[in-house]
N, C-alpha and C. Protein backbone atom coordinates (compact mmCIF):
# COMPACT_ATOMS: atom_id res chain seq x y z
N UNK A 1 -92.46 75.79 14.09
CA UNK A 1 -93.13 76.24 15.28
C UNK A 1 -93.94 75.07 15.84
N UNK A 2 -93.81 74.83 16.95
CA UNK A 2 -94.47 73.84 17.95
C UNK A 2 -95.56 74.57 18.29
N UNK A 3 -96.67 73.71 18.28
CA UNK A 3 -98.12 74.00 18.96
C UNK A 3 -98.44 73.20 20.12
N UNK A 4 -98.26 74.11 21.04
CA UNK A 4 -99.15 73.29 22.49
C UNK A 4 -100.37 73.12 22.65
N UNK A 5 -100.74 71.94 23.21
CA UNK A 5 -102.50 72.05 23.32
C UNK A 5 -103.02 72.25 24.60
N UNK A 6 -104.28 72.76 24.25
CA UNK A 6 -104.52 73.50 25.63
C UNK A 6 -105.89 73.01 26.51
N UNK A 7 -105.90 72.64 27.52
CA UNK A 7 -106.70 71.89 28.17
C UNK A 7 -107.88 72.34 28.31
N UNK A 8 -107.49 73.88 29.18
CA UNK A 8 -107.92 74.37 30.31
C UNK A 8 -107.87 75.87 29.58
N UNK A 9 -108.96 76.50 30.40
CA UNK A 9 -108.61 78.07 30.08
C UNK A 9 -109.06 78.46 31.38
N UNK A 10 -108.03 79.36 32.09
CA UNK A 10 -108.75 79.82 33.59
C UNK A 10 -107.95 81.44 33.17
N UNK A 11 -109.12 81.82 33.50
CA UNK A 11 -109.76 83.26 33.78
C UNK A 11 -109.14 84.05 34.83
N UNK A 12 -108.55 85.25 35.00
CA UNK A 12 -108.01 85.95 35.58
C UNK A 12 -108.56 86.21 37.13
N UNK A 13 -108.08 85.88 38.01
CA UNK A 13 -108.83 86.14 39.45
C UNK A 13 -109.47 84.63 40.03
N UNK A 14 -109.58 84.11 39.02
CA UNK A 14 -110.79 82.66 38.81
C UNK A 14 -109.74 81.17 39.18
N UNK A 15 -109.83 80.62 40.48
CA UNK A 15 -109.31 79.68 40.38
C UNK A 15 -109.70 78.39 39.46
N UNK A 16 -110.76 78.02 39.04
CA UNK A 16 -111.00 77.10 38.31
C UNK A 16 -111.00 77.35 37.12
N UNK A 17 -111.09 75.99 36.40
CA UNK A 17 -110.61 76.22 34.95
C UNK A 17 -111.84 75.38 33.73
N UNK A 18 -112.13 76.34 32.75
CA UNK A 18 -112.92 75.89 32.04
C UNK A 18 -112.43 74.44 31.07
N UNK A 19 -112.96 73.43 31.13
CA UNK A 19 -111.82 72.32 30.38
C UNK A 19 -112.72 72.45 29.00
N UNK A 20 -111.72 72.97 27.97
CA UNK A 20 -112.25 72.85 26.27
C UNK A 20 -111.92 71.80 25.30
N UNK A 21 -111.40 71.12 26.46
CA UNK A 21 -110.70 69.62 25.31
C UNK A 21 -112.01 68.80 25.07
N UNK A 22 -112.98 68.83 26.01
CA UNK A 22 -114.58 68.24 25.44
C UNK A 22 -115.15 68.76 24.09
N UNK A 23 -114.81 69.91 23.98
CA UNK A 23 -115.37 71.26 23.04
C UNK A 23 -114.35 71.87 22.14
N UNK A 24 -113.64 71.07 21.02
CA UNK A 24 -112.56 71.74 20.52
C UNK A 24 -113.04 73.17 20.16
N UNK A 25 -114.14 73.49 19.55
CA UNK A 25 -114.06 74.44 18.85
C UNK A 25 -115.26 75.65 20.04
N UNK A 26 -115.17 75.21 20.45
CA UNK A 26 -115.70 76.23 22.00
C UNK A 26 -115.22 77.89 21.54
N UNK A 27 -113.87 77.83 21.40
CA UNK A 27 -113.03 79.48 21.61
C UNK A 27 -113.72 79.58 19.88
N UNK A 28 -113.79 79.53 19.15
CA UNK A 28 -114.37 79.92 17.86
C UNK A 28 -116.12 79.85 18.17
N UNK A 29 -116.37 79.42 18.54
CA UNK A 29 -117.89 79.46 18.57
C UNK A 29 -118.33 80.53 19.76
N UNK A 30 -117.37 81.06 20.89
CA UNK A 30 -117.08 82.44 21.80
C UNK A 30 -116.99 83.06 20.99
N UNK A 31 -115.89 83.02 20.09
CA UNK A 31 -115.17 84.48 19.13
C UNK A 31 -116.77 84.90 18.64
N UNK A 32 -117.04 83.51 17.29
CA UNK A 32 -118.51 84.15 16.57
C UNK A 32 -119.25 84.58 17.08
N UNK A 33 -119.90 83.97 18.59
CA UNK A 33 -121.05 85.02 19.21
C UNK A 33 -120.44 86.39 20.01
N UNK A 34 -119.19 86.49 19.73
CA UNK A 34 -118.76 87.93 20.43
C UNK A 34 -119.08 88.79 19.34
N UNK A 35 -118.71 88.34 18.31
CA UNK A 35 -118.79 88.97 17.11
C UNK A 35 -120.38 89.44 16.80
N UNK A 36 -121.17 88.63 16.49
CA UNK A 36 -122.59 88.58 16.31
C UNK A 36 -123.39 89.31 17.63
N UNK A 37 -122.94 89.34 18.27
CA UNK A 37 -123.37 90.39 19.43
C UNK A 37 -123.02 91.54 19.06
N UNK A 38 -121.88 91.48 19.11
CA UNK A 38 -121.74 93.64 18.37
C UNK A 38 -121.65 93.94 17.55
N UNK A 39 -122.07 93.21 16.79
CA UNK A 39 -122.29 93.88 15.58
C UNK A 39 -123.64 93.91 15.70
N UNK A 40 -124.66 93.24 16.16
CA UNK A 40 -126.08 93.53 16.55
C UNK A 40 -125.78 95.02 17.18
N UNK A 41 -125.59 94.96 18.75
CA UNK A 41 -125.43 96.29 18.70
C UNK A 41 -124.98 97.53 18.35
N UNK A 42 -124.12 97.24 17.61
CA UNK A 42 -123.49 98.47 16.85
C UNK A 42 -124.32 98.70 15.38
N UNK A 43 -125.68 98.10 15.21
CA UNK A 43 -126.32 98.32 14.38
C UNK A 43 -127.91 98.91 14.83
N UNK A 44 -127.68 98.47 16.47
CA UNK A 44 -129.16 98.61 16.89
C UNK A 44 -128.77 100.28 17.84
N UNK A 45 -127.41 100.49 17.76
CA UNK A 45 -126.88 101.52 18.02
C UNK A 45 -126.82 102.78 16.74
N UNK A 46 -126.48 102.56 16.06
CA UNK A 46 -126.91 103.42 14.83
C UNK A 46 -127.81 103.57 14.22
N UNK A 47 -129.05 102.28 14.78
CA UNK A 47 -130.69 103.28 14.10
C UNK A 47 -131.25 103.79 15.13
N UNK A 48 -130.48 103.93 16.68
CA UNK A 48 -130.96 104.64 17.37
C UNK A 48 -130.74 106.04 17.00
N UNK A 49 -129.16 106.27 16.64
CA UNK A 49 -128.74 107.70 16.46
C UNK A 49 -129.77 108.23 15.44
N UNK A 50 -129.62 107.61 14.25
CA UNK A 50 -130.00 107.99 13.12
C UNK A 50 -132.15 108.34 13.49
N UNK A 51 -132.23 107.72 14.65
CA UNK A 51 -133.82 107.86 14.83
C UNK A 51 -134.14 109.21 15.52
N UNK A 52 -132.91 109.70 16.23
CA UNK A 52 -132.80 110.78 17.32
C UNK A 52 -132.60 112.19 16.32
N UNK A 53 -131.72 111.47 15.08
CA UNK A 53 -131.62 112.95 14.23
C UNK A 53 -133.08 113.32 13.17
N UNK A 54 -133.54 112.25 13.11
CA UNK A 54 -134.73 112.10 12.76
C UNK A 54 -135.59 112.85 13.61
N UNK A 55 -135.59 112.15 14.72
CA UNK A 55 -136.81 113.56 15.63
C UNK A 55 -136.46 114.65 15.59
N UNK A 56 -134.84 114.91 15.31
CA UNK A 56 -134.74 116.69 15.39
C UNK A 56 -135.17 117.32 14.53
N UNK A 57 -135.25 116.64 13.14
CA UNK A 57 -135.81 117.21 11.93
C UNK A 57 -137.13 117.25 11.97
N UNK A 58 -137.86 116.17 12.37
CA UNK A 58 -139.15 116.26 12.66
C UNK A 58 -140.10 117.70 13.56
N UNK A 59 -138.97 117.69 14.66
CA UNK A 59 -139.31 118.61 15.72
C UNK A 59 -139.33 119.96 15.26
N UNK A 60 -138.32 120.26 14.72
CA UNK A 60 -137.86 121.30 13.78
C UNK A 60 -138.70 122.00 12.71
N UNK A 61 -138.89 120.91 12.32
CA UNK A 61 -140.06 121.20 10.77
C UNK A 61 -141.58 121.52 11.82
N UNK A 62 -142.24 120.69 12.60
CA UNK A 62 -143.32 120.97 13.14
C UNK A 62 -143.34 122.22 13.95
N UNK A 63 -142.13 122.98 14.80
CA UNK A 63 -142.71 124.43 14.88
C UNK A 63 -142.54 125.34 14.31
N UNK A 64 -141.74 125.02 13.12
CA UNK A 64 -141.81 126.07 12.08
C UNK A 64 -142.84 126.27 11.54
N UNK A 65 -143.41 127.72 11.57
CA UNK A 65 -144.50 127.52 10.63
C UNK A 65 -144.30 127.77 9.54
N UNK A 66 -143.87 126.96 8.48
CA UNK A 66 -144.30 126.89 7.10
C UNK A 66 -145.33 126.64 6.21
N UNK A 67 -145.71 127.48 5.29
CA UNK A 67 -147.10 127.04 4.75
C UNK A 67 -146.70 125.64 4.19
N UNK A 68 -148.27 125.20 3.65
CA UNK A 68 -148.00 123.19 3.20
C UNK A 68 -147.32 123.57 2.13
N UNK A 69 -147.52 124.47 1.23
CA UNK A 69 -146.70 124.94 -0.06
C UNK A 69 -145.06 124.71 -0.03
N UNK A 70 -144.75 124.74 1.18
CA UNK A 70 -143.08 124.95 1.26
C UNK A 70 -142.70 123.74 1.24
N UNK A 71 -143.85 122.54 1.17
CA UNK A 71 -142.70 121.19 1.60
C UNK A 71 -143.21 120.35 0.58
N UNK A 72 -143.96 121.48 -1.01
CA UNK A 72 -144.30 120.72 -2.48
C UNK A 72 -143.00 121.22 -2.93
N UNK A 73 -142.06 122.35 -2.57
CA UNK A 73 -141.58 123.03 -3.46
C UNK A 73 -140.65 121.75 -3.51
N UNK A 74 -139.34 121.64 -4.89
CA UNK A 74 -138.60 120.68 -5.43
C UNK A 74 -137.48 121.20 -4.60
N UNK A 75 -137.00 122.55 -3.95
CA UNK A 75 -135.77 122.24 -3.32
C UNK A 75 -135.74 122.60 -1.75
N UNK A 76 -136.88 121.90 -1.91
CA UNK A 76 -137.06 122.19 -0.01
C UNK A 76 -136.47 120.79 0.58
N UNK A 77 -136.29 119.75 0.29
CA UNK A 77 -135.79 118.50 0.73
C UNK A 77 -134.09 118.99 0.45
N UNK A 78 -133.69 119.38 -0.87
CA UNK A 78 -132.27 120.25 -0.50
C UNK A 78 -131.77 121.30 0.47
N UNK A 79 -132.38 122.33 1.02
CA UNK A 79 -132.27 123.26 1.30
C UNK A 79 -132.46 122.55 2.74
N UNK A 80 -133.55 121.72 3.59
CA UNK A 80 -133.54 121.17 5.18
C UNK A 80 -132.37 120.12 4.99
N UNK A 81 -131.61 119.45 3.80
CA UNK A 81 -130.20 118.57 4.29
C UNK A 81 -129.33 119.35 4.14
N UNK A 82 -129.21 120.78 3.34
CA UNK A 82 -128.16 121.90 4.17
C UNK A 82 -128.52 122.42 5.51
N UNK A 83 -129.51 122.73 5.69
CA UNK A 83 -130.31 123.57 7.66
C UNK A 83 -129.57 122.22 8.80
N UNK A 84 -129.71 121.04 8.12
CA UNK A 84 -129.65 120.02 9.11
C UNK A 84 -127.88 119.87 9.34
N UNK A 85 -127.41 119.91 7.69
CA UNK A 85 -125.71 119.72 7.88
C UNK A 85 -125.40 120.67 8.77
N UNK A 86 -125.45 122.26 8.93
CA UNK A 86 -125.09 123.32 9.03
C UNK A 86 -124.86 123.50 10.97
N UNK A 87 -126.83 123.00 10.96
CA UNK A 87 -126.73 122.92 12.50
C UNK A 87 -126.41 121.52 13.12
N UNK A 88 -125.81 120.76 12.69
CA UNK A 88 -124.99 119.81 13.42
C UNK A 88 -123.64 119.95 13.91
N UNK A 89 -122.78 120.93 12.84
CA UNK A 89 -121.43 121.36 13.11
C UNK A 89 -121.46 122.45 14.28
């Protein structure tokens, strides 16, 4: 297999052309920060979710009135991650 080398990269719509022959490794150092970008957000995206199910439990528990007794008992932290599985489905 023959490898062509590539000068230029021009962009769809875009008459001009980015020249990467200054910058061999330009398209790898794009790839890594494409990469390192979403995966930032796809992490700053899931402690959002996980913060939102958090307030529901929070919200949840505060107008219930339960005495303080209900949240010493040992299977009350079991019993709100079944309430929480149950009402998510």
């Amino acid at each position: 297999m023959q490898r062509a080398q590539v000068h230029g990269l021009r962009l769809a719509g875009i008459g001009h052309s980015i020249e990467l022959a200054v910058y061999p490794y330009a398209t790898s150092l794009l790839a890594a920060m494409a990469l390192v970008i979403g995966a930032t957000g796809t992490y700053y995206w899931n402690a959002f979710e996980q913060a939102q199910e958090y307030e529901e439990v929070d919200s949840a528990l505060l107008a219930d009135e339960l005495p303080p007794s209900a949240y010493l008992d040992r299977g009350f932290h079991a019993w709100l991650e079944n309430a929480s599985d149950s009402s998510s489905q």
